[in-house]
PDB file of N, CA and C in Angstrom:
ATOM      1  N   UNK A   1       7.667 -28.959  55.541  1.00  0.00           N
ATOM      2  CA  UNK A   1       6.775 -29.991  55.043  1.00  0.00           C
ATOM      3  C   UNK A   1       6.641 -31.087  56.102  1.00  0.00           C
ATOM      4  N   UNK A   2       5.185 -31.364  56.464  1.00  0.00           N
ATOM      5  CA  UNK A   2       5.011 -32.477  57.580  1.00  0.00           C
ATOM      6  C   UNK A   2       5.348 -34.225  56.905  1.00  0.00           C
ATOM      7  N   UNK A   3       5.636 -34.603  57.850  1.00  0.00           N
ATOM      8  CA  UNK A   3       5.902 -36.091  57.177  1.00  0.00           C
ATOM      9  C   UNK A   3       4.857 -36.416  57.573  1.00  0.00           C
ATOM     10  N   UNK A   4       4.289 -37.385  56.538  1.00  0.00           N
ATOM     11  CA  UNK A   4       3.438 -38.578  56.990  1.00  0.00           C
ATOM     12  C   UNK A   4       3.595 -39.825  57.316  1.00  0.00           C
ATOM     13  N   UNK A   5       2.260 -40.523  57.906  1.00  0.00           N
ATOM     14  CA  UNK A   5       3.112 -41.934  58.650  1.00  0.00           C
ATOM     15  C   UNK A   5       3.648 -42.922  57.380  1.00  0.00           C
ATOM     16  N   UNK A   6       3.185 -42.835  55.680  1.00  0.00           N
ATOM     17  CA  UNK A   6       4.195 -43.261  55.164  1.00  0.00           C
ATOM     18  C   UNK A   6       5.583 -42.849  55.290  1.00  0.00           C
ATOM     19  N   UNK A   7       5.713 -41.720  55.624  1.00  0.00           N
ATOM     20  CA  UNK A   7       7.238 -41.392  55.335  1.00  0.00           C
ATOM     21  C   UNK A   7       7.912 -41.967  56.502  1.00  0.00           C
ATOM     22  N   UNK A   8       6.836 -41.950  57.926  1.00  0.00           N
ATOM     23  CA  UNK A   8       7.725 -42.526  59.061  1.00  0.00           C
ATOM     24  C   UNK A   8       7.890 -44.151  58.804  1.00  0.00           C
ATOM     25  N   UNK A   9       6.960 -44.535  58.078  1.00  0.00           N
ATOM     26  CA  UNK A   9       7.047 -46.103  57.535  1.00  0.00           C
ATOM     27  C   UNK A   9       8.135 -46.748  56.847  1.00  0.00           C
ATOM     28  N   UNK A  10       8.443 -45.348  56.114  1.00  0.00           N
ATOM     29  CA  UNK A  10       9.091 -45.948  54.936  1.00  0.00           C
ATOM     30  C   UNK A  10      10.522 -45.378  55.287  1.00  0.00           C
ATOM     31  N   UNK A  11      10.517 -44.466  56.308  1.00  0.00           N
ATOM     32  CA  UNK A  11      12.152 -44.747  56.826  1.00  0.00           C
ATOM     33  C   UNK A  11      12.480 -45.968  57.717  1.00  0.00           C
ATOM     34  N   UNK A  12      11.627 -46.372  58.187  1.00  0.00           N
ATOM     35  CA  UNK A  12      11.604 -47.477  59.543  1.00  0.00           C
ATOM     36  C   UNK A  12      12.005 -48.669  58.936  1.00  0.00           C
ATOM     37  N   UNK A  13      11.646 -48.592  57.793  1.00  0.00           N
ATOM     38  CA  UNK A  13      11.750 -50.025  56.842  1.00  0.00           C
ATOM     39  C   UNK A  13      13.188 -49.491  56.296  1.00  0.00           C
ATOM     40  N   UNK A  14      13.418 -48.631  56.038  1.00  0.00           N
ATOM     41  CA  UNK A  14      15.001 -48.115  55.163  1.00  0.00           C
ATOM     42  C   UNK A  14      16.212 -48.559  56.470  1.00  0.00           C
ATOM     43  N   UNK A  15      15.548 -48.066  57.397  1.00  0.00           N
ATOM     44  CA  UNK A  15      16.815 -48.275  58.833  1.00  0.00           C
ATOM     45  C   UNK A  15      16.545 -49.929  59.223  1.00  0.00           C
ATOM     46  N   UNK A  16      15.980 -50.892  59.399  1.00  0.00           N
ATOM     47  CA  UNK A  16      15.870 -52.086  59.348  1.00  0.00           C
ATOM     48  C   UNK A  16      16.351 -52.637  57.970  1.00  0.00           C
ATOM     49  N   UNK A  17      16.715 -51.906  56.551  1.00  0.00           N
ATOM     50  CA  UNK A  17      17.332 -52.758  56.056  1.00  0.00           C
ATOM     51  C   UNK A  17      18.612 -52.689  56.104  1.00  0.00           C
ATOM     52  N   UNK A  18      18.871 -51.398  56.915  1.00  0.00           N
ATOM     53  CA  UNK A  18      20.712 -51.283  56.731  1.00  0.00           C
ATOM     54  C   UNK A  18      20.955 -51.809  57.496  1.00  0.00           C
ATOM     55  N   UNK A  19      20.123 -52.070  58.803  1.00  0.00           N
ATOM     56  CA  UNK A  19      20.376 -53.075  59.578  1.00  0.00           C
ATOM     57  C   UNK A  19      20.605 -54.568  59.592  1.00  0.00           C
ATOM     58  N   UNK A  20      20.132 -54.821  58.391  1.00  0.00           N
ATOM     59  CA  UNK A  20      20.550 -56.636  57.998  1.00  0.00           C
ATOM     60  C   UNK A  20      19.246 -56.875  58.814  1.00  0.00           C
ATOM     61  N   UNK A  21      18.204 -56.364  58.916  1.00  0.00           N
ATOM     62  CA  UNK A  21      17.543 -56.660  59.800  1.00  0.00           C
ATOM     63  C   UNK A  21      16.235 -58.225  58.744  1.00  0.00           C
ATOM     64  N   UNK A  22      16.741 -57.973  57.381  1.00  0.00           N
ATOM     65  CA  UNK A  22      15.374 -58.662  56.525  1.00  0.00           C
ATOM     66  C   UNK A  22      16.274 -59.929  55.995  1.00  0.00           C
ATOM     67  N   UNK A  23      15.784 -60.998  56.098  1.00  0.00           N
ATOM     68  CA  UNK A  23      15.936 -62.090  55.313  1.00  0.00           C
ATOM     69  C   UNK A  23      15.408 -62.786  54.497  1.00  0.00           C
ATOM     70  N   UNK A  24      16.300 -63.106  53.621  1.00  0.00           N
ATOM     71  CA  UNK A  24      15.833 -63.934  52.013  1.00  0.00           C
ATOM     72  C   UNK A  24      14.217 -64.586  52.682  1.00  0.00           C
ATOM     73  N   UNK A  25      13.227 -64.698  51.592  1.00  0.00           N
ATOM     74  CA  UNK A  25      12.338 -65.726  51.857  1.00  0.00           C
ATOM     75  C   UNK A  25      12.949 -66.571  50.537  1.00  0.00           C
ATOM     76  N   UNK A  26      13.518 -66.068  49.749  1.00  0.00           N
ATOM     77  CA  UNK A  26      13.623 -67.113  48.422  1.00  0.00           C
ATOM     78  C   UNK A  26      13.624 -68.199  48.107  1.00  0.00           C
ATOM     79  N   UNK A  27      12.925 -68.861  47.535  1.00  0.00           N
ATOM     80  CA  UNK A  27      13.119 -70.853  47.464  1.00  0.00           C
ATOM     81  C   UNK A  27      14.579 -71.195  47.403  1.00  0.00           C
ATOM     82  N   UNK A  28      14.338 -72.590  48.318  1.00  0.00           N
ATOM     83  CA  UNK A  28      15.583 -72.937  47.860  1.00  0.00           C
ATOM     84  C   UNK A  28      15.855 -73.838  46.605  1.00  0.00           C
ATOM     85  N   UNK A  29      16.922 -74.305  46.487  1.00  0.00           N
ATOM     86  CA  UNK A  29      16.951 -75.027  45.107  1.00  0.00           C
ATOM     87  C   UNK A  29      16.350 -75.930  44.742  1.00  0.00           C
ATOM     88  N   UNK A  30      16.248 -77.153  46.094  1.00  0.00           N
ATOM     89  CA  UNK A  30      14.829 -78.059  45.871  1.00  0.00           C
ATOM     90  C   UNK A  30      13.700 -77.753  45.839  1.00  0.00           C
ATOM     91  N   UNK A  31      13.256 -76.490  46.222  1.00  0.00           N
ATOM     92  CA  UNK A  31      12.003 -75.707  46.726  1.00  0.00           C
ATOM     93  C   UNK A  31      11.772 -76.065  45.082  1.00  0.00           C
ATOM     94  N   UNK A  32      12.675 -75.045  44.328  1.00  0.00           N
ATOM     95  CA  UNK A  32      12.296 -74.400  42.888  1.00  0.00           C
ATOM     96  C   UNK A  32      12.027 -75.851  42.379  1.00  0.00           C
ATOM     97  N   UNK A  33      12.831 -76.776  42.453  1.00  0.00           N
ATOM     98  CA  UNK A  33      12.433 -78.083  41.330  1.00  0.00           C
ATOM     99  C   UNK A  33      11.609 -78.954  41.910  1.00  0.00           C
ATOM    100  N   UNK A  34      11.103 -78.459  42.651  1.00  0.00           N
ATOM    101  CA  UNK A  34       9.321 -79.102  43.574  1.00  0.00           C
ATOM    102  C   UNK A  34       8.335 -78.190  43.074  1.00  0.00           C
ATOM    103  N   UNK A  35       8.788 -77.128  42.661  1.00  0.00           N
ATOM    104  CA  UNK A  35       7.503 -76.104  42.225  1.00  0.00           C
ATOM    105  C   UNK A  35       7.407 -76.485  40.820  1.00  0.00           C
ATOM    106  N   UNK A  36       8.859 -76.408  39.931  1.00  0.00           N
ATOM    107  CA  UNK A  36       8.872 -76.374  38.584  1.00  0.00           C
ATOM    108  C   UNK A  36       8.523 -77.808  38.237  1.00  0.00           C
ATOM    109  N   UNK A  37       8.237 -79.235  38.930  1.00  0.00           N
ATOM    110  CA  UNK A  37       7.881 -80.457  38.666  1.00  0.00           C
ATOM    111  C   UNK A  37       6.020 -80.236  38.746  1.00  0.00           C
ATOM    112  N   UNK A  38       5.570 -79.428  40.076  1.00  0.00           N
ATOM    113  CA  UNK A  38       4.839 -79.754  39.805  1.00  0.00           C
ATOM    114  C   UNK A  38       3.806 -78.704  38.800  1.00  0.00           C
ATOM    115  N   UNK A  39       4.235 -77.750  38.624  1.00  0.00           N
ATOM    116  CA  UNK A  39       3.479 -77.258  37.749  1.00  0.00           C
ATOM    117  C   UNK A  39       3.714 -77.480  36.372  1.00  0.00           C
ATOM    118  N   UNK A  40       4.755 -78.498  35.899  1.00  0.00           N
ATOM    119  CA  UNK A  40       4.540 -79.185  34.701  1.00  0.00           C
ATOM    120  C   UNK A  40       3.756 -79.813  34.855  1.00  0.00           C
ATOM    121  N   UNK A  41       3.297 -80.916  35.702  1.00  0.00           N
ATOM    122  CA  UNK A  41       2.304 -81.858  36.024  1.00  0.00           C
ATOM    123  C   UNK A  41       1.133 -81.346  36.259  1.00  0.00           C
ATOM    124  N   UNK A  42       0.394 -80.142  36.352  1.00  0.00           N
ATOM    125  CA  UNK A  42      -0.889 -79.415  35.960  1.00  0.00           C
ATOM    126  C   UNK A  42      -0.426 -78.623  34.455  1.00  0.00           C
ATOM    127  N   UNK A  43       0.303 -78.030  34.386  1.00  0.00           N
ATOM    128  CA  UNK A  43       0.154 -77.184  33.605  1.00  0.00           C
ATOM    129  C   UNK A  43       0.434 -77.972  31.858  1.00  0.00           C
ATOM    130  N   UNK A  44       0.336 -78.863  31.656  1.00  0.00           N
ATOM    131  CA  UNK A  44       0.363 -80.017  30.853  1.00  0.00           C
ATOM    132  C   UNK A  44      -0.650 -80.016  30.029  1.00  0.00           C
ATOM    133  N   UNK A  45      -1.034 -79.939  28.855  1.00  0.00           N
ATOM    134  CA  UNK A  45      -2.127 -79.428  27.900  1.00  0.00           C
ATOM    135  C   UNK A  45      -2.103 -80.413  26.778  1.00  0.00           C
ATOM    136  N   UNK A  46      -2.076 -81.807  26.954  1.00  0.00           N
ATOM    137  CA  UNK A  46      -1.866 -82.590  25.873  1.00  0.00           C
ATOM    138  C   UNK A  46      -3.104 -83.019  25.100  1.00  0.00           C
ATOM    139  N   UNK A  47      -4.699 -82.782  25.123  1.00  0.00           N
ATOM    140  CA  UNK A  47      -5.601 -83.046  24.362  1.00  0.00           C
ATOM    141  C   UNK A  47      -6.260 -81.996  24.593  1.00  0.00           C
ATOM    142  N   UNK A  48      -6.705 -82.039  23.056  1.00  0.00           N
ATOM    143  CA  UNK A  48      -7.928 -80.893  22.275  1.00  0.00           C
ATOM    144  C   UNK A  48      -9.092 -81.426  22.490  1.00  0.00           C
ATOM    145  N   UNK A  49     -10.159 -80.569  22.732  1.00  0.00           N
ATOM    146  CA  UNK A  49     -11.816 -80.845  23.119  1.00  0.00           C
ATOM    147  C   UNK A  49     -12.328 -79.867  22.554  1.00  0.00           C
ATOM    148  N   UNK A  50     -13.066 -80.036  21.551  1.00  0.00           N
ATOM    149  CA  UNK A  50     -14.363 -79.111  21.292  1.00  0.00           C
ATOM    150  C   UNK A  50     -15.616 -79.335  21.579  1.00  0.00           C
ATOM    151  N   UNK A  51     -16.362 -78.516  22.205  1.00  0.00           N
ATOM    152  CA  UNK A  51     -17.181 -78.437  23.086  1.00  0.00           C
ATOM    153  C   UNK A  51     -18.768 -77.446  22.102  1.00  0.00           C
ATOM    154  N   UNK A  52     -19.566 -77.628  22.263  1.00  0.00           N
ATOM    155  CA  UNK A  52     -20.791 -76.891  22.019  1.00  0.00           C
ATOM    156  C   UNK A  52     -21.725 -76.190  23.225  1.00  0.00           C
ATOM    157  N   UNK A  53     -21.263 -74.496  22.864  1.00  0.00           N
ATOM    158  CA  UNK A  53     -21.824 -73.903  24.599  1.00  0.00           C
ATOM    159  C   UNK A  53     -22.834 -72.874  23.949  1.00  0.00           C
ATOM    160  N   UNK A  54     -24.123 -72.689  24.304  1.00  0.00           N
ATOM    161  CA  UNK A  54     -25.186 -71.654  23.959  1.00  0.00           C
ATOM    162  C   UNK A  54     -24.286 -70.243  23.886  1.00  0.00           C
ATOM    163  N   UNK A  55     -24.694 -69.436  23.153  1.00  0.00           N
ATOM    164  CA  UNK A  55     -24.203 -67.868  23.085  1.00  0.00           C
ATOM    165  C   UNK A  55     -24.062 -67.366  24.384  1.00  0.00           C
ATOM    166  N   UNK A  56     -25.335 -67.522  25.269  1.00  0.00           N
ATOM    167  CA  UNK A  56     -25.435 -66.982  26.260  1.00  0.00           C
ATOM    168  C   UNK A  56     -23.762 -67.006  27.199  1.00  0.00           C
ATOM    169  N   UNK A  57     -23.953 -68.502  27.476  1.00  0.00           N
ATOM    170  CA  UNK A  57     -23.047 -68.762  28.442  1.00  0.00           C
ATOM    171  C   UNK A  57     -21.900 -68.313  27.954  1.00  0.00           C
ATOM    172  N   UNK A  58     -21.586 -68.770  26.619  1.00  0.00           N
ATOM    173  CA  UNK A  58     -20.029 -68.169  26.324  1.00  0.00           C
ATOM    174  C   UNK A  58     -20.025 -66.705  26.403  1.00  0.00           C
ATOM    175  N   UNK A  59     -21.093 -66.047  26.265  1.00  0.00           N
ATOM    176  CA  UNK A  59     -20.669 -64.609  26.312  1.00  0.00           C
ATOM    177  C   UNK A  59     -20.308 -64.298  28.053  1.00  0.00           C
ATOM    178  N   UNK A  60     -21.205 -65.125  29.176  1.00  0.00           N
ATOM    179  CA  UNK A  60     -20.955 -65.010  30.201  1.00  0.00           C
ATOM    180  C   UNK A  60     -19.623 -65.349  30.915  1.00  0.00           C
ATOM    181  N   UNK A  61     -19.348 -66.821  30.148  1.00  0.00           N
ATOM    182  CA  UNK A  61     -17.700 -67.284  30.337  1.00  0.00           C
ATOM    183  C   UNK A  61     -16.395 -65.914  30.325  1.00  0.00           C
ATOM    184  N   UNK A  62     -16.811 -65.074  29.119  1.00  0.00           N
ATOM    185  CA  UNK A  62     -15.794 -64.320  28.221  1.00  0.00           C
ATOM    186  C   UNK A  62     -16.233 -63.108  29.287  1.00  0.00           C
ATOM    187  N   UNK A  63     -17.027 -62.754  29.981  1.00  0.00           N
ATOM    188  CA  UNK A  63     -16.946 -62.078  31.107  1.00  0.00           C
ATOM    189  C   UNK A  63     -16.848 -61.895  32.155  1.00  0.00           C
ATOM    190  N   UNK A  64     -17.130 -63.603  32.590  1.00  0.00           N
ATOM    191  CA  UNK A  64     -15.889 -63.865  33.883  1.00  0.00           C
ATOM    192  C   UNK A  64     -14.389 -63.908  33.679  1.00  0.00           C
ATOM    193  N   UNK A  65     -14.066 -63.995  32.325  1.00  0.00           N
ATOM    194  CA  UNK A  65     -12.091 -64.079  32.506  1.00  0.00           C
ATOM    195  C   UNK A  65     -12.103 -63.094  31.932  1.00  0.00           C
ATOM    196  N   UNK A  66     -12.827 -62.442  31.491  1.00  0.00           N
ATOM    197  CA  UNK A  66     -12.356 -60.802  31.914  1.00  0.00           C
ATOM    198  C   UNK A  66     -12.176 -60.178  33.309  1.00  0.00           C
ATOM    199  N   UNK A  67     -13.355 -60.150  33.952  1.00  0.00           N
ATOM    200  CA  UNK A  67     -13.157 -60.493  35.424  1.00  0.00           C
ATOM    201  C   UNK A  67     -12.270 -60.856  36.271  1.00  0.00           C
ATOM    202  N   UNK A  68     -11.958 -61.944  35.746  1.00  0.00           N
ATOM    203  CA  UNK A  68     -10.701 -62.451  36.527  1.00  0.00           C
ATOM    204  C   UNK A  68      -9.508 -62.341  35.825  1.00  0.00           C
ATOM    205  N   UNK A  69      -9.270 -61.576  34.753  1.00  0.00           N
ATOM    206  CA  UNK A  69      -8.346 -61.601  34.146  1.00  0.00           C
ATOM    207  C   UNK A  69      -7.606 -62.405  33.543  1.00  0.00           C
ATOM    208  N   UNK A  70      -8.436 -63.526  32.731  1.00  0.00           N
ATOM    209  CA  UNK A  70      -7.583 -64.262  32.036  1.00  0.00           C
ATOM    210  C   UNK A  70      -8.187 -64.668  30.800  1.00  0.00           C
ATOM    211  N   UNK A  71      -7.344 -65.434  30.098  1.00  0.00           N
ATOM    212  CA  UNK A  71      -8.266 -65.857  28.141  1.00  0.00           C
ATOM    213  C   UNK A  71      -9.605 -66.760  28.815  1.00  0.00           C
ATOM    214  N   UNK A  72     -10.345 -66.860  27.792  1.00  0.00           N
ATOM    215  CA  UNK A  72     -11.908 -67.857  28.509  1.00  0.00           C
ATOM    216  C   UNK A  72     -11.417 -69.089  28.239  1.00  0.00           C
ATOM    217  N   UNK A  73     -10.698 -69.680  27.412  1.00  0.00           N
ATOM    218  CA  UNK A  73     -10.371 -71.027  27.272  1.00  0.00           C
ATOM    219  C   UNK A  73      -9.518 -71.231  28.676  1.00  0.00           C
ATOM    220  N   UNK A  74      -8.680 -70.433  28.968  1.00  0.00           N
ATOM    221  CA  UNK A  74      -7.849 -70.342  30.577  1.00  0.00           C
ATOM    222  C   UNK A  74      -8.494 -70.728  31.598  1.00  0.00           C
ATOM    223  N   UNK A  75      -9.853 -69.939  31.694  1.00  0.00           N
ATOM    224  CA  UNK A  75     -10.780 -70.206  32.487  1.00  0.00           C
ATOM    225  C   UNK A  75     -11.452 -71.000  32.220  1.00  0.00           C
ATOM    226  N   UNK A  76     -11.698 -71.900  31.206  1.00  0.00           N
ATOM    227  CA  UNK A  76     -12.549 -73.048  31.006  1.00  0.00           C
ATOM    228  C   UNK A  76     -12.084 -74.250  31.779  1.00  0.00           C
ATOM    229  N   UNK A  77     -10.894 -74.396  30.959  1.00  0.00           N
ATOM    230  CA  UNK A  77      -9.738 -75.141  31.574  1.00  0.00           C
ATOM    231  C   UNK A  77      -9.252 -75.453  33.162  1.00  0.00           C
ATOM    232  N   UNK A  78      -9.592 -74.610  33.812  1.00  0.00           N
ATOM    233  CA  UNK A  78      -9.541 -74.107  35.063  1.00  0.00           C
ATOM    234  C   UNK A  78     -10.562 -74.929  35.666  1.00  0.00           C
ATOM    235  N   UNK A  79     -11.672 -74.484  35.507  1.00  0.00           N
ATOM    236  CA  UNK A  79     -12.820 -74.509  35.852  1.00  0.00           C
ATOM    237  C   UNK A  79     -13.282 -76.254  35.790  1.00  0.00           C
ATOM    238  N   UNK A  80     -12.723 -76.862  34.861  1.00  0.00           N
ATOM    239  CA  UNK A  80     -12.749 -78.154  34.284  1.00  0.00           C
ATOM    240  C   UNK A  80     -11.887 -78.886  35.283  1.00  0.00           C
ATOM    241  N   UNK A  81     -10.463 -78.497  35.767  1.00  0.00           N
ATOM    242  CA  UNK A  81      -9.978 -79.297  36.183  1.00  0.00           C
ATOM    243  C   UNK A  81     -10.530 -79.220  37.738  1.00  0.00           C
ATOM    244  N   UNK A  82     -10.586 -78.203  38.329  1.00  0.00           N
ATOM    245  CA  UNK A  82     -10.702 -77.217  39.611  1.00  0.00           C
ATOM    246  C   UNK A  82     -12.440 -79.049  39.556  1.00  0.00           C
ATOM    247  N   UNK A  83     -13.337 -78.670  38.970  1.00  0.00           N
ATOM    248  CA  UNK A  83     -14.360 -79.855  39.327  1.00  0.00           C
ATOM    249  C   UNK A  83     -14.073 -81.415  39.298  1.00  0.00           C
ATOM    250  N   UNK A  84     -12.946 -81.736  38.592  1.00  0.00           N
ATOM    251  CA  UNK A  84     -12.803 -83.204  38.373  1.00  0.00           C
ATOM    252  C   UNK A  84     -12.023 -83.438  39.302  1.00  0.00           C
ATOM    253  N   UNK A  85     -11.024 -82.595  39.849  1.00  0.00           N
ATOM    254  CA  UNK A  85     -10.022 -82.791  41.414  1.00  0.00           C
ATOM    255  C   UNK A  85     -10.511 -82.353  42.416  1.00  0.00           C
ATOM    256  N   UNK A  86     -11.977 -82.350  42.061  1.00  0.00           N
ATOM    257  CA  UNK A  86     -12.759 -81.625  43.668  1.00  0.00           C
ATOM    258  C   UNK A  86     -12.491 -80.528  44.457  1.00  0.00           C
ATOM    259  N   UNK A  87     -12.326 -79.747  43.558  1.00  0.00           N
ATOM    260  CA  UNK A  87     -11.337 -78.518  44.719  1.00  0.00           C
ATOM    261  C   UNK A  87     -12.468 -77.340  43.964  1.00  0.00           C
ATOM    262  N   UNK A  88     -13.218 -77.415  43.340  1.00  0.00           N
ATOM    263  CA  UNK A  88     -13.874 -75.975  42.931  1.00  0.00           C
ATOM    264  C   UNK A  88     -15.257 -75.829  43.994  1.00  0.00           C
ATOM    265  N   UNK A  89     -14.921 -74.327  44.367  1.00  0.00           N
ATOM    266  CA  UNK A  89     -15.702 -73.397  45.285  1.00  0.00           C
ATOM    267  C   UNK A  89     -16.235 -72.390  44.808  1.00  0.00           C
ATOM    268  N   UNK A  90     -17.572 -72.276  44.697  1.00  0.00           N
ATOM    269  CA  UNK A  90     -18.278 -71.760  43.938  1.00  0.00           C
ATOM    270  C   UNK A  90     -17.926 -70.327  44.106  1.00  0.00           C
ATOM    271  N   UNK A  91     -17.767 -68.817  43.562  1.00  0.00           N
ATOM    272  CA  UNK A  91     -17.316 -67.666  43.856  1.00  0.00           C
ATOM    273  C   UNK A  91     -18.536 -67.442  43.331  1.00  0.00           C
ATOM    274  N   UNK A  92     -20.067 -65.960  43.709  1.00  0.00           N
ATOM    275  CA  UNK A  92     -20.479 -65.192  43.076  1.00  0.00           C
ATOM    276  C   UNK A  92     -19.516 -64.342  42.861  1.00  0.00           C
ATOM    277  N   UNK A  93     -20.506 -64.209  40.951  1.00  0.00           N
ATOM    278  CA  UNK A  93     -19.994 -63.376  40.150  1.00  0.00           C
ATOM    279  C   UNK A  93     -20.530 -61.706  40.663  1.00  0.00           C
ATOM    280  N   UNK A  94     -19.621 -60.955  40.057  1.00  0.00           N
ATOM    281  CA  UNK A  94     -20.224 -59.274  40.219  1.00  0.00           C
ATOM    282  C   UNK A  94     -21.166 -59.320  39.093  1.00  0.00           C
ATOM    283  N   UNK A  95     -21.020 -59.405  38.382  1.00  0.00           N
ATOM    284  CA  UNK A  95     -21.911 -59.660  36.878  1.00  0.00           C
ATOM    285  C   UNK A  95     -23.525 -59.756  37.451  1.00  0.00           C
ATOM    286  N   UNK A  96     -24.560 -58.698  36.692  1.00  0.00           N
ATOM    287  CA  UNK A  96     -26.117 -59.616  37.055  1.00  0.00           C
ATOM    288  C   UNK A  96     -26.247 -60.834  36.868  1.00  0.00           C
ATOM    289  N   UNK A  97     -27.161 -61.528  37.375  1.00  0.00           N
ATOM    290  CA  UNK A  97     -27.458 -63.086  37.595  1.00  0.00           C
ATOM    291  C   UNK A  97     -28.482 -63.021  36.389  1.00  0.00           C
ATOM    292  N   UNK A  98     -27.698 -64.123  35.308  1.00  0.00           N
ATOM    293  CA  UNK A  98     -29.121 -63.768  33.852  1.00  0.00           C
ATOM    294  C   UNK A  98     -29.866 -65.282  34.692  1.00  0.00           C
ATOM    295  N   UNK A  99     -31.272 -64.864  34.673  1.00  0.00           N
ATOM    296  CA  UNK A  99     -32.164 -65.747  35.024  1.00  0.00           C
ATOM    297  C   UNK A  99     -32.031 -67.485  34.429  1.00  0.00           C
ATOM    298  N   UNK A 100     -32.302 -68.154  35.001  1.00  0.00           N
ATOM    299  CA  UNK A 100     -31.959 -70.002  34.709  1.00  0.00           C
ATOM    300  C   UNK A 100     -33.965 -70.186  34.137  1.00  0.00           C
ATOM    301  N   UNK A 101     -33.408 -71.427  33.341  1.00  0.00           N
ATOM    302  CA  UNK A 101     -35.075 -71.261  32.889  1.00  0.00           C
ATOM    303  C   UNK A 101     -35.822 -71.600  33.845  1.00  0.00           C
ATOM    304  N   UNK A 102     -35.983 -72.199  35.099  1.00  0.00           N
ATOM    305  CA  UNK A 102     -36.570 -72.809  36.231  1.00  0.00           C
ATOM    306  C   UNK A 102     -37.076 -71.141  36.711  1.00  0.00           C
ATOM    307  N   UNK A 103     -36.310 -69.932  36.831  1.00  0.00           N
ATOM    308  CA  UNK A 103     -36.828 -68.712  37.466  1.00  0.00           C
ATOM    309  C   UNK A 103     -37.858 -68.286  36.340  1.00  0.00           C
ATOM    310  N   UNK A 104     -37.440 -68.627  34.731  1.00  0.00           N
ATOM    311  CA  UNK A 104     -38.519 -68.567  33.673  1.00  0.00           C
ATOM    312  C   UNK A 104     -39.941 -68.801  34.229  1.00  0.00           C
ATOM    313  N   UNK A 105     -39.867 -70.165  34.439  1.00  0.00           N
ATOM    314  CA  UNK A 105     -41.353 -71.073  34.316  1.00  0.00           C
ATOM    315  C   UNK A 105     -41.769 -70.386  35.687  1.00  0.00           C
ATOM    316  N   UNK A 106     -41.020 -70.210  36.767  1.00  0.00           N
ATOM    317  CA  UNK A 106     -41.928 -70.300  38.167  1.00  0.00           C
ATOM    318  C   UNK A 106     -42.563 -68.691  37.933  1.00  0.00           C
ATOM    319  N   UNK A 107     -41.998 -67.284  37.048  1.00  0.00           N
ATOM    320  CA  UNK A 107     -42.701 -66.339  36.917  1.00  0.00           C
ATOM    321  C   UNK A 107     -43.493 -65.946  35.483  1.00  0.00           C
ATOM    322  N   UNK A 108     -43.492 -66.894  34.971  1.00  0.00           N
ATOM    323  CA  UNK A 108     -44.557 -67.615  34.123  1.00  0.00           C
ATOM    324  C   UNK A 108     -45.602 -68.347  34.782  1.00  0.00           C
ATOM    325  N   UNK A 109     -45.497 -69.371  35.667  1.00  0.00           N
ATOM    326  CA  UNK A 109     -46.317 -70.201  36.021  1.00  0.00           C
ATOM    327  C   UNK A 109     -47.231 -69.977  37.379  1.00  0.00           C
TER     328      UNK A 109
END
């Protein structure tokens, strides 16, 4: 049976670990209570908002966090904070583009 270059890979990596050749990346202890501070400080959910969104969009919402794999309120949430801390970058969706009413009127008009 021929080896393949996984198998030559994956001994190369087996003989570099008996070698002591790999080291921890693991946080260190302040690392962890710099991570675990600050993702209490986003991840913090202390007020309820109800919101009024057309069918459309929510059905579109509920198929981007499918998409991206997460609940749509997850992604709302997201999406909410990601614009008020200036950090959101627009991603096209894979999803068809449902027409905006402005593409309405101009192939109407």
């Amino acid at each position: 049976m021929k080896k393949t270059d996984n198998d030559k890979f994956e001994e190369e990596i087996l003989r570099d670990y008996e070698k002591g050749e790999f080291v921890s990346t693991a946080p260190t202890k302040e690392e962890k209570e710099r991570f675990k501070a600050a993702a209490k400080g986003t991840a913090l959910k202390d007020r309820r908002v109800n919101i009024r969104l057309s069918s459309a969009d929510m059905l579109d919402i509920q198929a981007r966090a499918l998409e991206e794999g997460v609940p749509y309120q997850t992604l709302i949430a997201s999406v909410l904070h990601k614009y008020v801390s200036g950090r959101l970058v627009e991603k096209p969706s894979r999803l068809a583009k449902r027409p905006t009413r402005e593409d309405r009127n101009r192939a109407s008009g």
